[in-house]
Protein backbone atom coordinates (compact mmCIF):
# COMPACT_ATOMS: atom_id res chain seq x y z
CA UNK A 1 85.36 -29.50 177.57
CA UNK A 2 88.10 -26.64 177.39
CA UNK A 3 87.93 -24.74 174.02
CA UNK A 4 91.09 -24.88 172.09
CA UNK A 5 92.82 -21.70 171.44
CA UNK A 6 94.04 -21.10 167.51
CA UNK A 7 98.05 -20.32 167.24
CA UNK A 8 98.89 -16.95 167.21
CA UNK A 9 100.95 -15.87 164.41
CA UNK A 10 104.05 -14.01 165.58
CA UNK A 11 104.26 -10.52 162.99
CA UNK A 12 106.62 -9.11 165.45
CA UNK A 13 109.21 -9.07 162.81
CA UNK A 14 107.16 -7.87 159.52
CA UNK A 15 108.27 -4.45 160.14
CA UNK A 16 111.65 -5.77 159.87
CA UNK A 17 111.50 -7.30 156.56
CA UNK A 18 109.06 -4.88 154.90
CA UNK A 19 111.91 -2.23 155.57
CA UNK A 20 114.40 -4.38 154.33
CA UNK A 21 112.07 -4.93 151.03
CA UNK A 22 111.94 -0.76 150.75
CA UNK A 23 115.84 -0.55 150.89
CA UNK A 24 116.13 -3.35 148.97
CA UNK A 25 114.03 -1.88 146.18
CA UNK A 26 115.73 1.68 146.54
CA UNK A 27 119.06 0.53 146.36
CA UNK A 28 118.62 -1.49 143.10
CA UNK A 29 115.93 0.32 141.33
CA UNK A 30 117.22 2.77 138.46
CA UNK A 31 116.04 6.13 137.40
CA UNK A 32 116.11 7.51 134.18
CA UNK A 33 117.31 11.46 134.85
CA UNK A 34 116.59 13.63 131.80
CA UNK A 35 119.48 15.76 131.05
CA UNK A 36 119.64 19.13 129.00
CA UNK A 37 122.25 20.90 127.51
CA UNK A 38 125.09 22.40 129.07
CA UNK A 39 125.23 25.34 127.93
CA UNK A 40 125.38 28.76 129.78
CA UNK A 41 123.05 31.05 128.66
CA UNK A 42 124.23 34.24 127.92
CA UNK A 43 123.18 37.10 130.77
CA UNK A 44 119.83 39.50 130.04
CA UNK A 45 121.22 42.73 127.51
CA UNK A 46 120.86 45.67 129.76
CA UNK A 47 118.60 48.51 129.10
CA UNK A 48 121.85 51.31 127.80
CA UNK A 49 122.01 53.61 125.13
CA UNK A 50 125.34 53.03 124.00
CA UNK A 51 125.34 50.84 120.81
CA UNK A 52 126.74 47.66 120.83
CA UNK A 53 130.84 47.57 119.53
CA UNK A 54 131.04 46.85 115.67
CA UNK A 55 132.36 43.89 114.62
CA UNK A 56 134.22 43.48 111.21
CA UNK A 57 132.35 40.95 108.76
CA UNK A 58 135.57 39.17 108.27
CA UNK A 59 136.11 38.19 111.79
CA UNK A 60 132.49 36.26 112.11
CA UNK A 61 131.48 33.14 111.21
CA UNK A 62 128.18 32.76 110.43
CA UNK A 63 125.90 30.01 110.51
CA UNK A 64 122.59 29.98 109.08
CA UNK A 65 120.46 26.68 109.57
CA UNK A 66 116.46 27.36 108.41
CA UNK A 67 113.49 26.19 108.45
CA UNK A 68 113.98 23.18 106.17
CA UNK A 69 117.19 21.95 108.30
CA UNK A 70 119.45 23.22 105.87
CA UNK A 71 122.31 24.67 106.65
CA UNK A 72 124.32 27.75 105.16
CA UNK A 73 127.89 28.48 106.24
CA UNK A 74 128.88 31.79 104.81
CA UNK A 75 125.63 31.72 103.02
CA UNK A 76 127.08 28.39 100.90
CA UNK A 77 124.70 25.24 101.53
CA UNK A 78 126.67 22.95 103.45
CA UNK A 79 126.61 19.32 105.04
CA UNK A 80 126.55 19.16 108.93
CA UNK A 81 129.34 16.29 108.38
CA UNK A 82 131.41 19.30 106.66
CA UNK A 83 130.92 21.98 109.14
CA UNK A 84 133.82 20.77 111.76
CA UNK A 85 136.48 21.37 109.79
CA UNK A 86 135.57 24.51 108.41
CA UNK A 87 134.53 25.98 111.66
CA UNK A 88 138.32 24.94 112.67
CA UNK A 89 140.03 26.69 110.13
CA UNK A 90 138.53 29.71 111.07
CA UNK A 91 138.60 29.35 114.29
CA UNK A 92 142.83 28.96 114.10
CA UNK A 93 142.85 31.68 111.49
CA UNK A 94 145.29 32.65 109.48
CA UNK A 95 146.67 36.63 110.09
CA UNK A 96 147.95 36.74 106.39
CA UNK A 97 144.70 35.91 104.40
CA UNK A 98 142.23 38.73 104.54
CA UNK A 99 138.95 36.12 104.45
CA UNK A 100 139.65 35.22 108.13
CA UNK A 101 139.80 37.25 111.37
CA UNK A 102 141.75 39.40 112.70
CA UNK A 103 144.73 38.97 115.64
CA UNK A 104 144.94 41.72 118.44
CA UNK A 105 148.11 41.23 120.52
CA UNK A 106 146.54 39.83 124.14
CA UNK A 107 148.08 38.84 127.52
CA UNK A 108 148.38 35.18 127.71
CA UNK A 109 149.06 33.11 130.83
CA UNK A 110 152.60 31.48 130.45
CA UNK A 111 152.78 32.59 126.83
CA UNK A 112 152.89 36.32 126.97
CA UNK A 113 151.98 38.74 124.45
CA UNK A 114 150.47 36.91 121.73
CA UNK A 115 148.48 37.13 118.68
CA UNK A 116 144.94 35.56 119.36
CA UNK A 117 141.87 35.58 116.96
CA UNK A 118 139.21 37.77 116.70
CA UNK A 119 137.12 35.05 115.77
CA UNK A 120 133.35 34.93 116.53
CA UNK A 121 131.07 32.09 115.38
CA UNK A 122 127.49 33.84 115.34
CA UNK A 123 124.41 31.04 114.70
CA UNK A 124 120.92 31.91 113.32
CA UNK A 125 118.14 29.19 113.99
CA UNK A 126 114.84 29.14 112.36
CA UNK A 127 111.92 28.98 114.72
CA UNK A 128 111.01 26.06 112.36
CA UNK A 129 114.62 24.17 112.81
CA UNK A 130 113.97 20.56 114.11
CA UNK A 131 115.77 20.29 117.91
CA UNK A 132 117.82 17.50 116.00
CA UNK A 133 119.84 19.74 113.81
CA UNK A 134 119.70 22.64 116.08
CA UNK A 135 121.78 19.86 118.51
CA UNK A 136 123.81 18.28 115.69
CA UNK A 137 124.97 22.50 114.63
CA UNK A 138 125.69 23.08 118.07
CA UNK A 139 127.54 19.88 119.02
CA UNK A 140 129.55 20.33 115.62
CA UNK A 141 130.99 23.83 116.71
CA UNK A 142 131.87 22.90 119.90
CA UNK A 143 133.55 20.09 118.85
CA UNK A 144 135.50 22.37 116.84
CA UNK A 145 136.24 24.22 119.61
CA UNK A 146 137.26 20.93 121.65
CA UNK A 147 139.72 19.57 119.06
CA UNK A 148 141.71 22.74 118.20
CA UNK A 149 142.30 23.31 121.93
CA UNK A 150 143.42 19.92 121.78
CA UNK A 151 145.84 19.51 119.26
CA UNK A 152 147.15 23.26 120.77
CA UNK A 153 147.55 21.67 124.20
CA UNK A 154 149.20 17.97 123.08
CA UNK A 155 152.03 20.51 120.98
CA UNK A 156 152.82 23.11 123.58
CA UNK A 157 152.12 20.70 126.80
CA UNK A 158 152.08 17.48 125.78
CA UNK A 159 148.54 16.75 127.18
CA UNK A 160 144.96 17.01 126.01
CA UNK A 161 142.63 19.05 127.12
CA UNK A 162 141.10 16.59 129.30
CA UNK A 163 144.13 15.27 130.74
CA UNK A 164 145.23 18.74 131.98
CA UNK A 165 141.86 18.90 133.48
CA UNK A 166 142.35 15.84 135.78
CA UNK A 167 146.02 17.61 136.32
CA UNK A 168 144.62 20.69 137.31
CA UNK A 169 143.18 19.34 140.29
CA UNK A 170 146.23 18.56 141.92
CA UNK A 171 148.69 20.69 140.10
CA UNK A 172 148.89 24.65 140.22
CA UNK A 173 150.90 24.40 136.82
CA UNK A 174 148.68 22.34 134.93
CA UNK A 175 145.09 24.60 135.76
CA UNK A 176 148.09 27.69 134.61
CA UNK A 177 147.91 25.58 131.31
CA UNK A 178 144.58 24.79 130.86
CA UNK A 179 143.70 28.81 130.71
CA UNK A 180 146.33 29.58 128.83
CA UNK A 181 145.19 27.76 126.08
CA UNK A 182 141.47 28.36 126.83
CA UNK A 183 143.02 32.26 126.57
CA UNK A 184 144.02 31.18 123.27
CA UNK A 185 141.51 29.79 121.66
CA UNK A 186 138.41 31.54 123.57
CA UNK A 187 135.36 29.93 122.72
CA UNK A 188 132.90 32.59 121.48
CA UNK A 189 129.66 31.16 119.76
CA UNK A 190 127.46 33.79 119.69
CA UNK A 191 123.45 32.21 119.17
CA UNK A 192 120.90 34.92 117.92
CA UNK A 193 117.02 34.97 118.57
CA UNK A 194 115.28 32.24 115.88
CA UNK A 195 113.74 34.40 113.44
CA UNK A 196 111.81 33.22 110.29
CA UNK A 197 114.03 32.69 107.87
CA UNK A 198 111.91 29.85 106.01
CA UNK A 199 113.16 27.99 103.32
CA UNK A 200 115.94 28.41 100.47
């Protein structure tokens, strides 16, 4: 009596379909992607003897947040929610009030010769600040940044600053724009070393 023979299962194709199952998978599987901030960090201070240039006390802005999260604008106790608007009047300045920076005539693209602002906004940090405020500080000056560029650029082009940005990429004239007003309004925060400045 012949002895029967058990069917052979045909895993030619397995390959095939556990490849598929690994593309599959890699195509729809999501990965969360921590992001920092995007900030440039300023260059190393080279070793030189010369002293850095003075600045006048009127043309800086200074921002003191400390160990407690509080924060002191001008060495007043102040509300992050407050901080926008106040970084944006001195940032546009005003050359006839002697509390706010200075102008020094500078070459402009497409404007010229113009008065621009001497303005610098320096910020202190605790080295006991929470990461929260030090964010929520930072955000709020930039932001003050962003919206007087932007209110600049919809009254002498028409455009915000984000609209001459897609612009620029096609148009020679629009990227001329976008640094002129950038030349403008230059955005100078300047961020000391935390130091222990504790509480109030």
């Amino acid at each position: 009596m012949a002895r029967r023979e058990a069917p052979e299962i045909n895993a030619g194709s397995m390959a095939d379909i556990a490849f598929l199952l690994l593309i599959f998978f890699l195509v729809t599987t999501t990965m969360d992607v921590d992001t920092g901030l995007t900030r440039k960090l300023p260059p190393p201070i080279e070793d030189t003897n010369e002293p850095p240039p003075e600045v006048k006390q009127r043309n800086v802005f200074q921002v003191l947040v400390n160990a407690n999260d509080d924060l002191l604008v001008e060495g007043e106790v102040m509300l992050v929610s407050n901080l926008r608007e106040e970084a944006k009047k001195f940032i546009i300045g005003d050359a006839s009030d002697e509390s706010m920076p200075e102008f020094k005539i500078t070459e402009v693209p497409i404007f010229g010769r113009i008065p621009v602002s001497k303005q610098i906004v320096s910020l202190q940090n605790d080295r006991g600040t929470s990461y929260e405020m030090y964010i929520k500080v930072q955000n709020e000056l930039v932001a003050a940044y962003n919206e007087v560029r932007d209110e600049y650029a919809k009254e002498k082009f028409g455009s915000t600053m984000k609209e001459l940005e897609k612009k620029a990429e096609l148009s020679k004239k629009a990227e001329e724009q976008l640094e002129a007003v950038k030349a403008v309004y230059p955005q100078r925060i300047s961020e000391a070393e935390p130091k222990d400045k504790g509480g109030k």
